[in-house]
C-alpha atoms as a PDB file:
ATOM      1  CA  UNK A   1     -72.604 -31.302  13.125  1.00  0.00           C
ATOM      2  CA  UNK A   2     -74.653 -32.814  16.509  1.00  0.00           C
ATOM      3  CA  UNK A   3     -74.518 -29.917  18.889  1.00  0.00           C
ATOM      4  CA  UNK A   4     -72.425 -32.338  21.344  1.00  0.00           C
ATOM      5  CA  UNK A   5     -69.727 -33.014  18.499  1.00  0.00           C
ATOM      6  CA  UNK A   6     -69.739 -29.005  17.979  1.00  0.00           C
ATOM      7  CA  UNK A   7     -68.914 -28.717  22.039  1.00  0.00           C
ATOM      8  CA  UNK A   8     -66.691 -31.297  22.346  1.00  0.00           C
ATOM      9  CA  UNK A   9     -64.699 -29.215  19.176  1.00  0.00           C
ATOM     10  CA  UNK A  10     -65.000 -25.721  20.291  1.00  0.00           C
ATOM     11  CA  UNK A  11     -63.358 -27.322  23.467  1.00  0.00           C
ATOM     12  CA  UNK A  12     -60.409 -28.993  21.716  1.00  0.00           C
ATOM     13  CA  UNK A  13     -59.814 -25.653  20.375  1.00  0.00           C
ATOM     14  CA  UNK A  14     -59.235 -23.867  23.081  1.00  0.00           C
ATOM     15  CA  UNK A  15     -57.019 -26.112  24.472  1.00  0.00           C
ATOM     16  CA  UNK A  16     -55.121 -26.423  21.140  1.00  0.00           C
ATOM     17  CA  UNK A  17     -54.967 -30.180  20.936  1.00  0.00           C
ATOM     18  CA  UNK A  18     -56.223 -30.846  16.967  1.00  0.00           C
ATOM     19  CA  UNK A  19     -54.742 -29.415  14.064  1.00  0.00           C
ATOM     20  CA  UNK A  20     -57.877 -29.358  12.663  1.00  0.00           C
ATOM     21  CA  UNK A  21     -59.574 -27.257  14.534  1.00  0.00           C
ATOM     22  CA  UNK A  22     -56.767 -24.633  14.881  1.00  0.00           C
ATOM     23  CA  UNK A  23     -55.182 -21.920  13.253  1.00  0.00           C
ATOM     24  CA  UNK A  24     -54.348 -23.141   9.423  1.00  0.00           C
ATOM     25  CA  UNK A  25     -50.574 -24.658   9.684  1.00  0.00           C
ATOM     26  CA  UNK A  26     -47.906 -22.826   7.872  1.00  0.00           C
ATOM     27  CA  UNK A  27     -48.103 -23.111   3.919  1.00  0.00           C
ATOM     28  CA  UNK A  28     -46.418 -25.305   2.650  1.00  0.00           C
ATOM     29  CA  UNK A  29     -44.348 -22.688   0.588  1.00  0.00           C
ATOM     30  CA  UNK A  30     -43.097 -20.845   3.403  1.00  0.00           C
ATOM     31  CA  UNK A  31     -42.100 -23.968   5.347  1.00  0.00           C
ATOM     32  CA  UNK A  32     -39.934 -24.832   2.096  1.00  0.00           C
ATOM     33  CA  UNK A  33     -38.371 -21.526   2.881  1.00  0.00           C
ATOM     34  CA  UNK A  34     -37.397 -21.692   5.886  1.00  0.00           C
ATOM     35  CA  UNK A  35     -36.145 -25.137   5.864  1.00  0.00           C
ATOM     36  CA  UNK A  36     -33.720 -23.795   2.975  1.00  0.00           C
ATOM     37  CA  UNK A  37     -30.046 -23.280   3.970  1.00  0.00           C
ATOM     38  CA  UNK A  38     -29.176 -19.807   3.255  1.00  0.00           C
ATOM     39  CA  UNK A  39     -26.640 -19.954   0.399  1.00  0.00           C
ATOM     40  CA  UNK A  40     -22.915 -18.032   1.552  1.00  0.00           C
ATOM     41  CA  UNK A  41     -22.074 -15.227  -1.102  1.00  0.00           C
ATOM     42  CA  UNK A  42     -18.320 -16.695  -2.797  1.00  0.00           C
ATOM     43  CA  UNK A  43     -15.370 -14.703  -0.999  1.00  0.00           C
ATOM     44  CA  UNK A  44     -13.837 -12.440  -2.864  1.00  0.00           C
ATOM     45  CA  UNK A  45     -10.544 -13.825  -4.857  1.00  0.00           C
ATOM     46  CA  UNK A  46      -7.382 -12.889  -3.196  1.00  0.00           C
ATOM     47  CA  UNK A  47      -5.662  -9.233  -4.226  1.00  0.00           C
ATOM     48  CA  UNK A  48      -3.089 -10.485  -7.137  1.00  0.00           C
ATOM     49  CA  UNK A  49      -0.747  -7.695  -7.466  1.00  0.00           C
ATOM     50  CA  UNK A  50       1.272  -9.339 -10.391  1.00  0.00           C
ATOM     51  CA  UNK A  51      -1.821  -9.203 -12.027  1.00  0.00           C
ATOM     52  CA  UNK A  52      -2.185  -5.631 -11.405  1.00  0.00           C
ATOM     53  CA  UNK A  53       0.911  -4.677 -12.728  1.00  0.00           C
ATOM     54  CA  UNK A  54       0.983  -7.065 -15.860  1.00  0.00           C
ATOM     55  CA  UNK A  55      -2.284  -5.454 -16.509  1.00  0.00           C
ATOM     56  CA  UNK A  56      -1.008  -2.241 -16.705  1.00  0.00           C
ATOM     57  CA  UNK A  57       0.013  -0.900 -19.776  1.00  0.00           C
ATOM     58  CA  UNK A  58       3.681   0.520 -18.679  1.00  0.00           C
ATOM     59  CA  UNK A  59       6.525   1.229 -21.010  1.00  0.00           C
ATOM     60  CA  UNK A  60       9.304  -1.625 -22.292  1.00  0.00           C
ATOM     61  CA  UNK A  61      11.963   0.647 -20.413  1.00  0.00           C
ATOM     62  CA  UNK A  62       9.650   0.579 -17.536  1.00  0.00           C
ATOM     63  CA  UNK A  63       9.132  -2.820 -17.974  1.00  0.00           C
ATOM     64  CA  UNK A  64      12.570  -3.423 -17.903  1.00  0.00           C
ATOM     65  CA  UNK A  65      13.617  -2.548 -14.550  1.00  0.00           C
ATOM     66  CA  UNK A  66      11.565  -4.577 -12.709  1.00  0.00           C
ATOM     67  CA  UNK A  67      14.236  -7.345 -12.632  1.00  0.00           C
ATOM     68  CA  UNK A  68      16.339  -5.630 -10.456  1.00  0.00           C
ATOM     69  CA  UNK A  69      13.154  -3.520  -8.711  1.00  0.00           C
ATOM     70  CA  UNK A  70      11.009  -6.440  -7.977  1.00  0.00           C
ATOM     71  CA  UNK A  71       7.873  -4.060  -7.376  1.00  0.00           C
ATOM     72  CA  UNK A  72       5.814  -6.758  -6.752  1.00  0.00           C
ATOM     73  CA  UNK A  73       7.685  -8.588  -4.137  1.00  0.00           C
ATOM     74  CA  UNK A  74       7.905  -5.150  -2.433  1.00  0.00           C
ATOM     75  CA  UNK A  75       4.257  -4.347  -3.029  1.00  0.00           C
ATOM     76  CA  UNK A  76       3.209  -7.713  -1.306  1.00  0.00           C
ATOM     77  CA  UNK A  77       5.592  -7.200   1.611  1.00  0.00           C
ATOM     78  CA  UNK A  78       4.801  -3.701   2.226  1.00  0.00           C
ATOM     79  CA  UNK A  79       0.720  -4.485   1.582  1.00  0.00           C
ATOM     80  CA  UNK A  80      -0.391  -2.063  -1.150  1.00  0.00           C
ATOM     81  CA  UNK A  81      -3.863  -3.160  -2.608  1.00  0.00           C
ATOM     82  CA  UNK A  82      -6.726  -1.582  -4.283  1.00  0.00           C
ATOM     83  CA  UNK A  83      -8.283   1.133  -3.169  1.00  0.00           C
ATOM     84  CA  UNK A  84      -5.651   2.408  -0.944  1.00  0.00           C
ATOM     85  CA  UNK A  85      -4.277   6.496  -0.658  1.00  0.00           C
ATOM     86  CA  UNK A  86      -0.434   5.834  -1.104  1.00  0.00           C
ATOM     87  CA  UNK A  87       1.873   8.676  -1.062  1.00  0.00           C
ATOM     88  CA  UNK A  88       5.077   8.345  -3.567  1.00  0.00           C
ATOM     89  CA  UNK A  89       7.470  10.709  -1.393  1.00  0.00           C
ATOM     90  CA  UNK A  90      10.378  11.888  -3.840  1.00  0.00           C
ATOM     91  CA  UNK A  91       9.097  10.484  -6.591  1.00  0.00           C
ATOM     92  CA  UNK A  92      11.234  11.895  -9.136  1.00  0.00           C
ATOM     93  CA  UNK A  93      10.061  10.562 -12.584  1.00  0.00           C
ATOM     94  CA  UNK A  94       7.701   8.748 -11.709  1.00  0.00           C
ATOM     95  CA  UNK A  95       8.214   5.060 -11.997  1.00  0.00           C
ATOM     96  CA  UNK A  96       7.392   3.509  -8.943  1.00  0.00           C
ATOM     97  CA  UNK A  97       4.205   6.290  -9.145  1.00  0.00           C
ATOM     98  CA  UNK A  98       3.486   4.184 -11.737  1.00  0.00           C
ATOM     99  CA  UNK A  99       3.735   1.099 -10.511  1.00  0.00           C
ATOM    100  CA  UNK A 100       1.640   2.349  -7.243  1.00  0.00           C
ATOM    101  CA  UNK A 101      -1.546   3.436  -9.442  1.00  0.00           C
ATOM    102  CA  UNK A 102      -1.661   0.014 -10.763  1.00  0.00           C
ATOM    103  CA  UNK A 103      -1.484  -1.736  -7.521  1.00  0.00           C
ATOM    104  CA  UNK A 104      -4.330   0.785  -5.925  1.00  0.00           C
ATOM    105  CA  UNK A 105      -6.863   0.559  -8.681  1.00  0.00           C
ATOM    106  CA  UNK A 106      -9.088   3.201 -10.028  1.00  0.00           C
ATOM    107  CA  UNK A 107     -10.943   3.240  -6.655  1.00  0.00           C
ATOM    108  CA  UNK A 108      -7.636   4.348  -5.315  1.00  0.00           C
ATOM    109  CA  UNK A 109      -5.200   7.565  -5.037  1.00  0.00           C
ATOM    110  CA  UNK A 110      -1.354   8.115  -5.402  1.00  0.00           C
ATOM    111  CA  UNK A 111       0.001  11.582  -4.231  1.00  0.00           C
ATOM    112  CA  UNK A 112       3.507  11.650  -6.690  1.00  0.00           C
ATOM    113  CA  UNK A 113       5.569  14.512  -4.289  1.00  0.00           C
ATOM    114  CA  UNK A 114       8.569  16.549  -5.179  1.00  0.00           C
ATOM    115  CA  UNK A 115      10.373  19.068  -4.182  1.00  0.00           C
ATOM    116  CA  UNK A 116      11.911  21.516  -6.155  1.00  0.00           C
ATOM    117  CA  UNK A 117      15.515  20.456  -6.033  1.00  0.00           C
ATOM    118  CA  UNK A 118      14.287  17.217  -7.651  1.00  0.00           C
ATOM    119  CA  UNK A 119      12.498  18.293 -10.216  1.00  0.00           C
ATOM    120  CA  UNK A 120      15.234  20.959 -11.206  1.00  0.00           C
ATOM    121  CA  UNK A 121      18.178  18.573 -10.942  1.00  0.00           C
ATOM    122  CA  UNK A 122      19.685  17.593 -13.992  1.00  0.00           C
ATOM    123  CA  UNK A 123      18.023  20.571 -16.317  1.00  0.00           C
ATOM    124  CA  UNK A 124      14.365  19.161 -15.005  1.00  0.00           C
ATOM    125  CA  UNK A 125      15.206  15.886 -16.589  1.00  0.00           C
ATOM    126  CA  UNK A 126      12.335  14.050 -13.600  1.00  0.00           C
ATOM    127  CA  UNK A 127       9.930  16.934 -13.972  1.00  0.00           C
ATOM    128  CA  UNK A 128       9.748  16.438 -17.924  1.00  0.00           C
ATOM    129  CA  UNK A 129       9.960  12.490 -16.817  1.00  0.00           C
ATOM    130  CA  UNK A 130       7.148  12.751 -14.785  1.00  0.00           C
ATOM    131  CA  UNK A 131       4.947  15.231 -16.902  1.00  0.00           C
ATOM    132  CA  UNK A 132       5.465  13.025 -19.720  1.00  0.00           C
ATOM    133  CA  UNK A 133       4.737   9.830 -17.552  1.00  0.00           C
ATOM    134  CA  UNK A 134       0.897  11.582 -16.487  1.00  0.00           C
ATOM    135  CA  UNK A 135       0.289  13.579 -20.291  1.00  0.00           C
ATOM    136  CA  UNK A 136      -3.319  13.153 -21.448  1.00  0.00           C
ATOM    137  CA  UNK A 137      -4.619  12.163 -18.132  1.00  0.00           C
ATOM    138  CA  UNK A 138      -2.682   8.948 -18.417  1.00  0.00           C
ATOM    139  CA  UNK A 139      -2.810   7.824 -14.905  1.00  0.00           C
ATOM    140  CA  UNK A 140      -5.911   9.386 -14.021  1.00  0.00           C
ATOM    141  CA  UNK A 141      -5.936   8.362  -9.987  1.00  0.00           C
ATOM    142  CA  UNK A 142      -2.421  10.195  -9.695  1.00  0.00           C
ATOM    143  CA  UNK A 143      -2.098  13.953  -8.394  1.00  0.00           C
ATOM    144  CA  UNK A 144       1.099  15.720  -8.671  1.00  0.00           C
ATOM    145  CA  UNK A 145       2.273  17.690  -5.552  1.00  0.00           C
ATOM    146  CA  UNK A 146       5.045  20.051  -6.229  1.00  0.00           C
ATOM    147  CA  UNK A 147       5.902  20.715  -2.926  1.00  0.00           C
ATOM    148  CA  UNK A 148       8.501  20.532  -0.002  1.00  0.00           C
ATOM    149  CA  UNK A 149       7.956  17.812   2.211  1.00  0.00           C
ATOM    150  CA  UNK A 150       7.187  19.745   5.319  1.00  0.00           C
ATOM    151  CA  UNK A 151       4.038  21.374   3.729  1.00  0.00           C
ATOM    152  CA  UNK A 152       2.117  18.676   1.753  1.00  0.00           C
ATOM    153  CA  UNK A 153      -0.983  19.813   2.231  1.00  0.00           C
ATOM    154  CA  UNK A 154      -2.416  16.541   3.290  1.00  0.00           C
ATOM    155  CA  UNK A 155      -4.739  16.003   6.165  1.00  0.00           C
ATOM    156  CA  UNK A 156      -3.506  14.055   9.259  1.00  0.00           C
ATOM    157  CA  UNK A 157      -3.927  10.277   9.626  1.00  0.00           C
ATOM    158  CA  UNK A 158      -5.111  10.266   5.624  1.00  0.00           C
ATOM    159  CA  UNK A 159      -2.924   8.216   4.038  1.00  0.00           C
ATOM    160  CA  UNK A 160      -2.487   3.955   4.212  1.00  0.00           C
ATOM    161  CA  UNK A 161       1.059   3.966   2.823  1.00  0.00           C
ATOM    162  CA  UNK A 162       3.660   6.292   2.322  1.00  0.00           C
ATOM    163  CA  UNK A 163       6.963   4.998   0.121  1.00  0.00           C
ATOM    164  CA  UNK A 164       9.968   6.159  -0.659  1.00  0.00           C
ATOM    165  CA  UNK A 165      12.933   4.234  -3.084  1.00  0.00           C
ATOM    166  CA  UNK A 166      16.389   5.304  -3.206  1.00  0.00           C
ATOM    167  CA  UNK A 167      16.149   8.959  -1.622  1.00  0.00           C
ATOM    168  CA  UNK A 168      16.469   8.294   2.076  1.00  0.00           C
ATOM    169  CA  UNK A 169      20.261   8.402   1.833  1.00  0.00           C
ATOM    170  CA  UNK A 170      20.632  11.837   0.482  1.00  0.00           C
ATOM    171  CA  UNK A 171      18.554  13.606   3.248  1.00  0.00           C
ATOM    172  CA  UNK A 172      19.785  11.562   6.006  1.00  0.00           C
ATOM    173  CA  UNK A 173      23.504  12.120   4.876  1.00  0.00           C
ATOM    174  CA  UNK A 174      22.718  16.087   4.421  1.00  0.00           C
ATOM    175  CA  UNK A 175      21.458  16.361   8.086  1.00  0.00           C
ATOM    176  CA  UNK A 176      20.471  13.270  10.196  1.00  0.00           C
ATOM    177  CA  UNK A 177      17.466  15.666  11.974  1.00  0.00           C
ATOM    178  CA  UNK A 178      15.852  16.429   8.449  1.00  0.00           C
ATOM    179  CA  UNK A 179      15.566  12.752   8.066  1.00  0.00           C
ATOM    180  CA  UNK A 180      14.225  12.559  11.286  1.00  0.00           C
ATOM    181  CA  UNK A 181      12.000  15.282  10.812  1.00  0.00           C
ATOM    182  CA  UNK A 182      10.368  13.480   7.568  1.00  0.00           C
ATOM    183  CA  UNK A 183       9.754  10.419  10.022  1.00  0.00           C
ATOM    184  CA  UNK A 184       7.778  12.523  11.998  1.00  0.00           C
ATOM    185  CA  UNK A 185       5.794  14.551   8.883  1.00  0.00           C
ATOM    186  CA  UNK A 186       5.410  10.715   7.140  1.00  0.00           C
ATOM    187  CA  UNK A 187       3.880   9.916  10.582  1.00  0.00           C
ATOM    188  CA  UNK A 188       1.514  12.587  10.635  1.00  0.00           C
ATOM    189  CA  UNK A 189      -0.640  11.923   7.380  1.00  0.00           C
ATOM    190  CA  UNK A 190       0.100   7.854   7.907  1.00  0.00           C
ATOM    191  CA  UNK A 191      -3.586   6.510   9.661  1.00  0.00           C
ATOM    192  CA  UNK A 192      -3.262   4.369  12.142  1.00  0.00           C
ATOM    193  CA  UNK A 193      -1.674   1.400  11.285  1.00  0.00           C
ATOM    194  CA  UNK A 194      -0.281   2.817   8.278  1.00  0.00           C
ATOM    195  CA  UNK A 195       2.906   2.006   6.702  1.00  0.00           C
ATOM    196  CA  UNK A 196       6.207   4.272   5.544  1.00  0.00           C
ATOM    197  CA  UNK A 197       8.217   1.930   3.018  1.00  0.00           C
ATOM    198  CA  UNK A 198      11.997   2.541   2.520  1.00  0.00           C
ATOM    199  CA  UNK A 199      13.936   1.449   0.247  1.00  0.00           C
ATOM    200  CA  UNK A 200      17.454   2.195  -0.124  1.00  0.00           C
ATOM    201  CA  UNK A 201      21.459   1.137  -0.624  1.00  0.00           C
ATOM    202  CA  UNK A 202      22.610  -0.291   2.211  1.00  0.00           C
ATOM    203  CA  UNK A 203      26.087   1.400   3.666  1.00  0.00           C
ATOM    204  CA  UNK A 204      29.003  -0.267   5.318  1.00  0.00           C
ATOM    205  CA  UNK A 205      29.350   2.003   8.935  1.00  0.00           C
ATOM    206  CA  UNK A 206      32.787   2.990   8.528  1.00  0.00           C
ATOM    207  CA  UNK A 207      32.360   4.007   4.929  1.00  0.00           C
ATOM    208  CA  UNK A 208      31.648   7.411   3.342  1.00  0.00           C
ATOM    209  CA  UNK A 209      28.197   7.095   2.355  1.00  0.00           C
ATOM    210  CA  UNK A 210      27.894  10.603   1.555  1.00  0.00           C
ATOM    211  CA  UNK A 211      30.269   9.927  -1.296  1.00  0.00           C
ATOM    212  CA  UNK A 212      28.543   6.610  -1.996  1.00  0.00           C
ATOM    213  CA  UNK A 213      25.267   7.474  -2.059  1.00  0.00           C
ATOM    214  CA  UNK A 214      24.623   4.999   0.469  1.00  0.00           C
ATOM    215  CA  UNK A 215      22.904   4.549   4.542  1.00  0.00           C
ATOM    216  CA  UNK A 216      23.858   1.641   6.337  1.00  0.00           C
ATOM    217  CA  UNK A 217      20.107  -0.231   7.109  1.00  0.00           C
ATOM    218  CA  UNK A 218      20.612   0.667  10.937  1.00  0.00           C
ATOM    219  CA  UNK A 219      21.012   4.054  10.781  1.00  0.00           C
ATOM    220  CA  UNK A 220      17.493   3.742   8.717  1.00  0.00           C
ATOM    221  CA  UNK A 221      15.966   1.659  11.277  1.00  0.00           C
ATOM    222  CA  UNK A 222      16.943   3.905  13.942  1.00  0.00           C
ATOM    223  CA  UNK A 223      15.725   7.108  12.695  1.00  0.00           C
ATOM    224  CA  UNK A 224      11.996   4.952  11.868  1.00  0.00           C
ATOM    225  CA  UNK A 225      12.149   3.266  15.397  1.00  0.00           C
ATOM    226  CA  UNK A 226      12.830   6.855  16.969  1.00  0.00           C
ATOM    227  CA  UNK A 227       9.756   8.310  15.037  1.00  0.00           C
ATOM    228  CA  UNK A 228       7.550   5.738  16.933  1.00  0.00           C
ATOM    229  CA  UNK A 229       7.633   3.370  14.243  1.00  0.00           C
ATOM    230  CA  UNK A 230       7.809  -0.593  14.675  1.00  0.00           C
ATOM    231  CA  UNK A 231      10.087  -2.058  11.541  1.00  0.00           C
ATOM    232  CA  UNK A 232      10.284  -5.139   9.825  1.00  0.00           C
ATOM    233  CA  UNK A 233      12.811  -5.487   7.393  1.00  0.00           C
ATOM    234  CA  UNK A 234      12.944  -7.641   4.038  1.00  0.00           C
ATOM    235  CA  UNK A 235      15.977  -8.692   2.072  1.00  0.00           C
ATOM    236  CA  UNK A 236      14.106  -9.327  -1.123  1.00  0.00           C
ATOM    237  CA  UNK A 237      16.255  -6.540  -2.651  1.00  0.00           C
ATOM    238  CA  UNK A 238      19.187  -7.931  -1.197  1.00  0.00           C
ATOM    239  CA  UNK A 239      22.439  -8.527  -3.351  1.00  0.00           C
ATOM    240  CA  UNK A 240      25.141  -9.853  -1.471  1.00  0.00           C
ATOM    241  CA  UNK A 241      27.733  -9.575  -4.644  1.00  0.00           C
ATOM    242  CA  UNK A 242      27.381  -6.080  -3.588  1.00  0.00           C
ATOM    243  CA  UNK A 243      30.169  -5.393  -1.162  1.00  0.00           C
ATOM    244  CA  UNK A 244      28.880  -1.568  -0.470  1.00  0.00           C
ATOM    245  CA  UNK A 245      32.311  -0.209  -0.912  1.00  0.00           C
ATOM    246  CA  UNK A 246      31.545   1.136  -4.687  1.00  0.00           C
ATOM    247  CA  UNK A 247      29.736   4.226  -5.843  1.00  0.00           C
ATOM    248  CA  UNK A 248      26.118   2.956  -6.486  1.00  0.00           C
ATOM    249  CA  UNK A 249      26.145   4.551 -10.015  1.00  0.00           C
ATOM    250  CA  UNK A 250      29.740   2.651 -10.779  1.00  0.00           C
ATOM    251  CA  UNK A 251      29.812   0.965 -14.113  1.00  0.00           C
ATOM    252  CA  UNK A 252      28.436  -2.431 -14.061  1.00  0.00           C
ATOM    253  CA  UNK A 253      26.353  -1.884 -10.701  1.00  0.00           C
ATOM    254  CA  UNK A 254      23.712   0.592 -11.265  1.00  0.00           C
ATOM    255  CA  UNK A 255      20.478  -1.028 -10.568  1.00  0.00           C
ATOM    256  CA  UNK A 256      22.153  -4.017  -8.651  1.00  0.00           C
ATOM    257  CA  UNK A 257      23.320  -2.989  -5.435  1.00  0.00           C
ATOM    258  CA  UNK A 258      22.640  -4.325  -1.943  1.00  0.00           C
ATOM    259  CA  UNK A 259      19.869  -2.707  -0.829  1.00  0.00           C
ATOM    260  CA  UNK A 260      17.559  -2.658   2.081  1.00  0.00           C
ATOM    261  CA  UNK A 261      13.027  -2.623   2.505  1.00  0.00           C
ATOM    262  CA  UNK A 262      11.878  -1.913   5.672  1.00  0.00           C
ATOM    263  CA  UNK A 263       8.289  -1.802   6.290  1.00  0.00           C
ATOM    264  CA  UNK A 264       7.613   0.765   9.183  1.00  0.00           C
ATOM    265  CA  UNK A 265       4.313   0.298  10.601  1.00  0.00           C
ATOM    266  CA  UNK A 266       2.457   3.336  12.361  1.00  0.00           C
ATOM    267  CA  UNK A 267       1.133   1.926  15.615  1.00  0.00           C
ATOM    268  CA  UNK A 268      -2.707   1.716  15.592  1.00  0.00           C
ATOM    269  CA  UNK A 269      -3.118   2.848  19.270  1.00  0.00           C
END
């Protein structure tokens, strides 16, 4: 090249005005890269807990109660999923223990808790229930505690839901301040945000629910909302041909009486 020509392109260099005498332009490959979109990773498919449970290989009898149990309506409204620390509180024999250790997964844990005047009643009939019900490592992300409720061993603020079906009556109708006293132990190991499930047979006021086996829904609600607790209640277990007057074990209405859910949620601040 002329020695002007050379000049005139060392100048045009320096000021940076032909591609041709500048740094070489981005390869073509990389520019391809860039100008590719990146590609979103495909959310995750909602948490089906029917599927859960119909994928769980639980006993005809089992099986069988969940007409008048609806686990998975309660499940949904109460927000078990995988991976979640649940504790069964009075679990007796195990069957919604069961139905908890389907819903959490493997990557989850159920506590099933006891104490000692439930697993003795009726000549141990839940303890050999529940023993039976977890033989051979059969629900390997359940753990037995055999304990009273005031010392269950767990560490505060561990647990993401804490449930308890058809025992509140008895130890609110012994001695309304143990009930409230389980509020406040179920409020303890509950995180933040956490949520104590009841379920029970709803009471009329003026009845004898002692004898019934029964709590009217606001004497629940108002033990729960006294433990710092905000509830929300669901009538998905609702039966209005129940007219709470009867025995709940009567002939003909075992397993079909009016009874409440409330979902009490552990405030997160």
């Amino acid at each position: 090249m002329p020695r002007p020509a050379l000049a005139l392109c060392m100048a045009l260099i320096t000021a940076g005005l032909i591609a041709g005498c500048t740094n070489p332009a981005t390869p073509p490959q990389q520019a391809a890269l860039q100008a590719v979109e990146p590609v979103a990773a495909e959310p995750a498919p909602p948490y089906d807990v029917r599927a859960a449970l119909a994928a769980a290989d639980r006993s005809p009898a089992d099986l069988a109660r969940d007409v008048g149990r609806k686990p998975a309506e309660v499940l949904e409204f109460v927000g078990v999923g995988p991976g979640m620390t649940v504790l069964d509180l009075i679990a007796a024999g195990g069957w919604y223990t069961e139905v908890l250790a389907a819903a959490v997964g493997a990557e989850g844990r159920v506590y099933a808790q006891n104490p000692a005047v439930v697993l003795q009643f009726n000549d141990g009939a839940n303890d050999k229930a529940l023993t039976a019900r977890l033989a051979d490592d059969r629900l390997p992300n359940v753990t037995r505690l055999d304990v009273e409720i005031n010392v269950l061993g767990l560490a505060p603020e561990s647990v993401d839901v804490v449930l308890t079906a058809l025992n509140f009556h008895d130890v609110y109708n012994r001695d309304p301040a143990q009930a409230a006293g389980v509020a406040q132990v179920v409020r303890a190991v509950l995180k933040p945000g956490g949520v104590f499930a009841v379920i029970d047979h709803d009471g009329n006021a003026d009845a004898d629910n002692t004898k019934l086996h029964r709590m009217p829904k606001a004497d629940a609600v108002a033990v729960l909302e006294a433990a710092g607790f905000v509830v929300e209640a669901s009538d998905v277990l609702a039966n209005a041909e129940d007219d709470r007057s009867q025995f709940v074990f009567a002939e003909g209405l075992r397993g079909k009486t009016d009874r409440f859910l409330l979902k009490a949620v552990k405030p997160a601040g």
